[in-house]
N, C-alpha and C. Protein backbone atom coordinates (compact mmCIF):
# COMPACT_ATOMS: atom_id res chain seq x y z
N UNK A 1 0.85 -1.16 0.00
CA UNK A 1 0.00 0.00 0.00
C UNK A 1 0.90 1.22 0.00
N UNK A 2 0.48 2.58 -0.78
CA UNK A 2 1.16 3.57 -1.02
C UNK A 2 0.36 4.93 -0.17
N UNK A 3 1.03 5.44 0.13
CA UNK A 3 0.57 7.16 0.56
C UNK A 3 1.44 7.96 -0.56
N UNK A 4 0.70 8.20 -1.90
CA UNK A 4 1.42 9.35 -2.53
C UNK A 4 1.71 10.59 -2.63
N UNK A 5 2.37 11.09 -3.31
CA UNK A 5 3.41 12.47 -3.28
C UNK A 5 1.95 13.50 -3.23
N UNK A 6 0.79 12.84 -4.72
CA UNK A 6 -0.43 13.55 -4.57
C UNK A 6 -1.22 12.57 -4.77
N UNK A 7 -2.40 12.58 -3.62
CA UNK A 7 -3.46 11.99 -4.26
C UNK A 7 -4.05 11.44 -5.67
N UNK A 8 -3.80 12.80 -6.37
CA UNK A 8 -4.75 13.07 -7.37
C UNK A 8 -4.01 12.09 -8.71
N UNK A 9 -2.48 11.40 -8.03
CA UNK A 9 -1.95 10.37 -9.38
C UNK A 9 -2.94 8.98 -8.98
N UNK A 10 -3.50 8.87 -8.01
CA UNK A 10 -3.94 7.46 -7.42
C UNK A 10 -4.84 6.73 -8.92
N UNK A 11 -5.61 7.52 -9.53
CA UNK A 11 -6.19 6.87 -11.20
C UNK A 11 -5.02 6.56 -11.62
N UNK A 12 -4.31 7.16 -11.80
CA UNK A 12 -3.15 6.75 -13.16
C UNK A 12 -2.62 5.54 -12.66
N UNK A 13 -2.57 5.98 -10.99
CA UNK A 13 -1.47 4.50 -10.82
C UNK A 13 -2.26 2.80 -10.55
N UNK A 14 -3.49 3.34 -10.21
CA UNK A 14 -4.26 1.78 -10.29
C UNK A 14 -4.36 1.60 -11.75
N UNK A 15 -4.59 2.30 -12.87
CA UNK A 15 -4.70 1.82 -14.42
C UNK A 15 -3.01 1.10 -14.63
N UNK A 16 -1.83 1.67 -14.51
CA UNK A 16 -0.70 1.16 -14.22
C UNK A 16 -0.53 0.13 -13.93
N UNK A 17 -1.15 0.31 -12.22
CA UNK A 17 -0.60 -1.23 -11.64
C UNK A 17 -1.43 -2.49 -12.33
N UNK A 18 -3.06 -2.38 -12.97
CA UNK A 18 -3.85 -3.47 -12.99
C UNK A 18 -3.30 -3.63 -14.38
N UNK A 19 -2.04 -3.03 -15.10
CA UNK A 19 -1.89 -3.12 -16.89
C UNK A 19 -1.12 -4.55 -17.04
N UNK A 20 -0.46 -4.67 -15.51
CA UNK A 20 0.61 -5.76 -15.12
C UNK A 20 -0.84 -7.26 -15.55
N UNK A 21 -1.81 -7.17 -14.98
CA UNK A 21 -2.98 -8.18 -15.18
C UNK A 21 -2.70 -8.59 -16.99
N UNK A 22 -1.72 -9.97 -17.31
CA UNK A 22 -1.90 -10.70 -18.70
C UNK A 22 -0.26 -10.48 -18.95
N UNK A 23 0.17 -8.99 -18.23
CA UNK A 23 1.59 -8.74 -18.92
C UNK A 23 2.84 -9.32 -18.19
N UNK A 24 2.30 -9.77 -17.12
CA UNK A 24 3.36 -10.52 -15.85
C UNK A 24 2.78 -11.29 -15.87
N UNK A 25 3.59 -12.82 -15.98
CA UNK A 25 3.06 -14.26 -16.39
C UNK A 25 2.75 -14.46 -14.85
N UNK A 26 3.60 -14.17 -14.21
CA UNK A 26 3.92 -14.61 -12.98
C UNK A 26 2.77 -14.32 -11.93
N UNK A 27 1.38 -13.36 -12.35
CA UNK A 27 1.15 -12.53 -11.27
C UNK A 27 -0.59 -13.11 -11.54
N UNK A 28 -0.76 -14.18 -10.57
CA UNK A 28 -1.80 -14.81 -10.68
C UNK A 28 -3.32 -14.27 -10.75
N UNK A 29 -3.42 -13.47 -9.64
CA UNK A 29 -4.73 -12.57 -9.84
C UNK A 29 -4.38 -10.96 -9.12
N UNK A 30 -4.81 -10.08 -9.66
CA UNK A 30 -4.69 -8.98 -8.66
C UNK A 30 -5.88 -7.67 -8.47
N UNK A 31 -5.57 -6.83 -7.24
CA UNK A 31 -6.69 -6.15 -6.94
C UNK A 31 -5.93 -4.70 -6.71
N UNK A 32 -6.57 -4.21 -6.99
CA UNK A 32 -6.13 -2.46 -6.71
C UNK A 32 -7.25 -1.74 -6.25
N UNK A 33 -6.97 -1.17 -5.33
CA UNK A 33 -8.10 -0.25 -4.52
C UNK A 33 -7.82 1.43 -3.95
N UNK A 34 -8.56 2.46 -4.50
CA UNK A 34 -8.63 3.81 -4.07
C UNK A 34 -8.80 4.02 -2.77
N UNK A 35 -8.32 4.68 -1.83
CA UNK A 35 -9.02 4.91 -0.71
C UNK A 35 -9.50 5.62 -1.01
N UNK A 36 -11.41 5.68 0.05
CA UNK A 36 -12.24 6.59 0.21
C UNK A 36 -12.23 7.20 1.18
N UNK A 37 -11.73 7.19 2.70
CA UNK A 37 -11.57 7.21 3.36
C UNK A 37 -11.16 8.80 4.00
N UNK A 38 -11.88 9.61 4.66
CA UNK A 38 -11.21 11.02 4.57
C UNK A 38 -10.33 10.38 6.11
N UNK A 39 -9.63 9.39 6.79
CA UNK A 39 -8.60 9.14 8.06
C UNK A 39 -7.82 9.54 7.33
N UNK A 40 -6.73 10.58 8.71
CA UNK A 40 -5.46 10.80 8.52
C UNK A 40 -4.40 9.53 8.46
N UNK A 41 -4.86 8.36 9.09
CA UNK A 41 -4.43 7.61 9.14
C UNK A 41 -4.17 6.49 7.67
N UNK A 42 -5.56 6.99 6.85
CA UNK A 42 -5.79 6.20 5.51
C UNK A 42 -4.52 6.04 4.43
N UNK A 43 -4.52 5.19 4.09
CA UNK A 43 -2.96 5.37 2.59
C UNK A 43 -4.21 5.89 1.58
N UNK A 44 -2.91 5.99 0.31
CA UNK A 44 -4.22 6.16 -0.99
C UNK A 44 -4.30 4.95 -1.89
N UNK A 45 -3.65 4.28 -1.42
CA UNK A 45 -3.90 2.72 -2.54
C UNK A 45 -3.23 1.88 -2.29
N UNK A 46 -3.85 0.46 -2.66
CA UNK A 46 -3.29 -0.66 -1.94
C UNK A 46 -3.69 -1.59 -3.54
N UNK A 47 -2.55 -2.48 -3.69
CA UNK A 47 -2.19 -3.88 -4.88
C UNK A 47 -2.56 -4.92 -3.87
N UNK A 48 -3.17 -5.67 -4.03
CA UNK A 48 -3.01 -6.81 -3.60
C UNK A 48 -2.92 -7.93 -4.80
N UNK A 49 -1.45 -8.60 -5.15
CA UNK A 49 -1.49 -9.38 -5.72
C UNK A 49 -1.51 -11.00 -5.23
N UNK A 50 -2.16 -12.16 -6.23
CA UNK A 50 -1.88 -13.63 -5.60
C UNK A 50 -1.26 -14.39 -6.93
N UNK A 51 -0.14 -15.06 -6.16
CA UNK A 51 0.81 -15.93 -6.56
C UNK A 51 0.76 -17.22 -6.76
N UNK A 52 0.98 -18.13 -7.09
CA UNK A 52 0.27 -19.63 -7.15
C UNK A 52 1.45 -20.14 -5.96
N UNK A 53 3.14 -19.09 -5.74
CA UNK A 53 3.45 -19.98 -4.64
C UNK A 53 4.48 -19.02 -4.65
N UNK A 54 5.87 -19.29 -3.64
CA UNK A 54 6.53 -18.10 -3.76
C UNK A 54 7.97 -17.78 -4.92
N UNK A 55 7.71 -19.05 -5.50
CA UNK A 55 8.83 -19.22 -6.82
C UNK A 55 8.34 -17.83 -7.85
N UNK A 56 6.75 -17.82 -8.08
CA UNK A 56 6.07 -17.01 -8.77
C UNK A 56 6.45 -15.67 -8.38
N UNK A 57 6.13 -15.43 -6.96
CA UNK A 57 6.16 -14.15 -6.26
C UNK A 57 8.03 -13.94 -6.50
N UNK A 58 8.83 -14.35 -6.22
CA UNK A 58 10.45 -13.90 -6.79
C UNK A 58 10.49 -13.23 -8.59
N UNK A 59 9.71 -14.25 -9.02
CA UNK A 59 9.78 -13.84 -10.42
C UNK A 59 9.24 -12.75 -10.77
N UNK A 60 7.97 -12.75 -10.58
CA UNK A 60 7.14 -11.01 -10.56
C UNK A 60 8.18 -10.15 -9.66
N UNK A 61 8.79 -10.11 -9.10
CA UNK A 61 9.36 -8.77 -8.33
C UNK A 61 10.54 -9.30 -9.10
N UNK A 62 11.47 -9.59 -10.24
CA UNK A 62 12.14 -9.49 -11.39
C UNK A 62 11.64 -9.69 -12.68
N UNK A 63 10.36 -9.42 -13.08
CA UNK A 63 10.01 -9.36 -14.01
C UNK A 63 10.07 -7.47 -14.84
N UNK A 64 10.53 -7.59 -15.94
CA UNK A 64 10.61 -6.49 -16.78
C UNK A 64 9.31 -5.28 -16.64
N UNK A 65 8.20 -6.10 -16.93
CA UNK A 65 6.90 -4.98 -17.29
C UNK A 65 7.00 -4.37 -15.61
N UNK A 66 6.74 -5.23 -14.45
CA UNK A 66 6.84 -4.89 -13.49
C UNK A 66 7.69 -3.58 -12.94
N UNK A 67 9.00 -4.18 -13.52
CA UNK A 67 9.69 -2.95 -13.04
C UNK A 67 9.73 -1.59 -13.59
N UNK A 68 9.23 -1.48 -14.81
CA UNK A 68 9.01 -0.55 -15.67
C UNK A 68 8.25 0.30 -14.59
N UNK A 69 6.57 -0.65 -14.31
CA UNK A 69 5.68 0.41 -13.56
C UNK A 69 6.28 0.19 -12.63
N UNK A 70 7.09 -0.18 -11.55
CA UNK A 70 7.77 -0.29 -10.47
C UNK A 70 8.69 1.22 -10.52
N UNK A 71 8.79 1.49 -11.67
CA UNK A 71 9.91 2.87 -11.59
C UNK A 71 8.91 4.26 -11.60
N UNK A 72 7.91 4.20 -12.11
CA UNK A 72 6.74 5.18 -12.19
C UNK A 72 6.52 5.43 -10.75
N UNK A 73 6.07 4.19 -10.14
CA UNK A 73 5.36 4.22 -8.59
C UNK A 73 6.50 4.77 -7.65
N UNK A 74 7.63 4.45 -7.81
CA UNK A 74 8.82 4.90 -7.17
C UNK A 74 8.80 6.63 -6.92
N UNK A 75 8.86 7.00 -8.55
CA UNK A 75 8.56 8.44 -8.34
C UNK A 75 7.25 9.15 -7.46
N UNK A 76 6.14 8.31 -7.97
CA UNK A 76 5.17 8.91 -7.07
C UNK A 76 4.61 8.56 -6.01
N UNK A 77 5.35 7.60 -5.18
CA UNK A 77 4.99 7.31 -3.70
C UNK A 77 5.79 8.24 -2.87
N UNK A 78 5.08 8.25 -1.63
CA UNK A 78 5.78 9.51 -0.16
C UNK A 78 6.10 8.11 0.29
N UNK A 79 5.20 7.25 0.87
CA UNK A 79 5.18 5.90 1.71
C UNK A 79 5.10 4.56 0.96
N UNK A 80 5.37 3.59 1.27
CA UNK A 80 5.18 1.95 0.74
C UNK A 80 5.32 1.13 1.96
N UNK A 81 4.52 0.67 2.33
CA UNK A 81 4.16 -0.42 3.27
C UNK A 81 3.83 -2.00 2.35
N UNK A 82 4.83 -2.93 2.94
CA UNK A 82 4.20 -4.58 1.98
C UNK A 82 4.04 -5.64 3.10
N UNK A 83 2.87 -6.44 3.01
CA UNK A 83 2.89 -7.88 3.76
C UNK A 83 3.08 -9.04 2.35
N UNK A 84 3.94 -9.65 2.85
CA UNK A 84 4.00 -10.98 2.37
C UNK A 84 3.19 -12.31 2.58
N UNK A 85 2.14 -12.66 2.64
CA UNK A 85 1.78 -13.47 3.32
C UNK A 85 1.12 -15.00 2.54
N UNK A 86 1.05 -15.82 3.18
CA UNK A 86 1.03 -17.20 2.68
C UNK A 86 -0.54 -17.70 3.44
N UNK A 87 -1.27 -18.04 2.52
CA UNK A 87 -2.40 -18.31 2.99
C UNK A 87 -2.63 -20.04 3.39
C-alpha cells in the first residue's frame, strides 16, 4: 500500500498497476483499490497481488513490465508499506 506524493496520481497508478494483469506471467490474480476514506491515518492505494506460490512471487518482483511500472510508482509514492503473506 502507497501514501502518494499527490493523491490526485492514485487513477493513473491503479490503471498502471492493474496493466501488469496478462503482462506478468507470474502474477496470478490482482486487486487495486482507491481509498475513500477522509482518516489521517488512511494510505491512498493498496495492490493486492496472488501468486500460485513463492517461486512465482520472486519472479514477478524481477520481471521487466513490473519494473518498468515499479519505476513510475517509485517516483510517485511519499510511503510503501508490503505484507507478504502465505495463505
Amino acid at each position: 500500500m502507497w501514501r502518494l506524493n499527490s493523491s490526485n496520481d492514485a487513477a493513473e497508478m491503479k490503471t498502471k498497476l492493474l496493466s501488469m494483469s496478462g503482462n506478468v506471467s507470474s502474477l496470478h490474480h490482482i486487486e487495486v483499490g482507491i481509498n475513500k476514506s477522509k482518516s489521517l491515518q488512511a494510505f491512498d492505494i493498496v495492490f493486492t497481488g496472488t501468486f500460485v506460490n513463492w517461486a512465482a512471487l520472486r519472479e514477478f518482483e524481477n520481471d521487466p513490465f513490473h519494473k518498468n511500472i515499479g519505476s513510475w510508482v517509485s517516483n510517485a509514492k511519499k510511503e510503501r508499506y508490503v505484507v507478504d503473506y502465505e495463505i
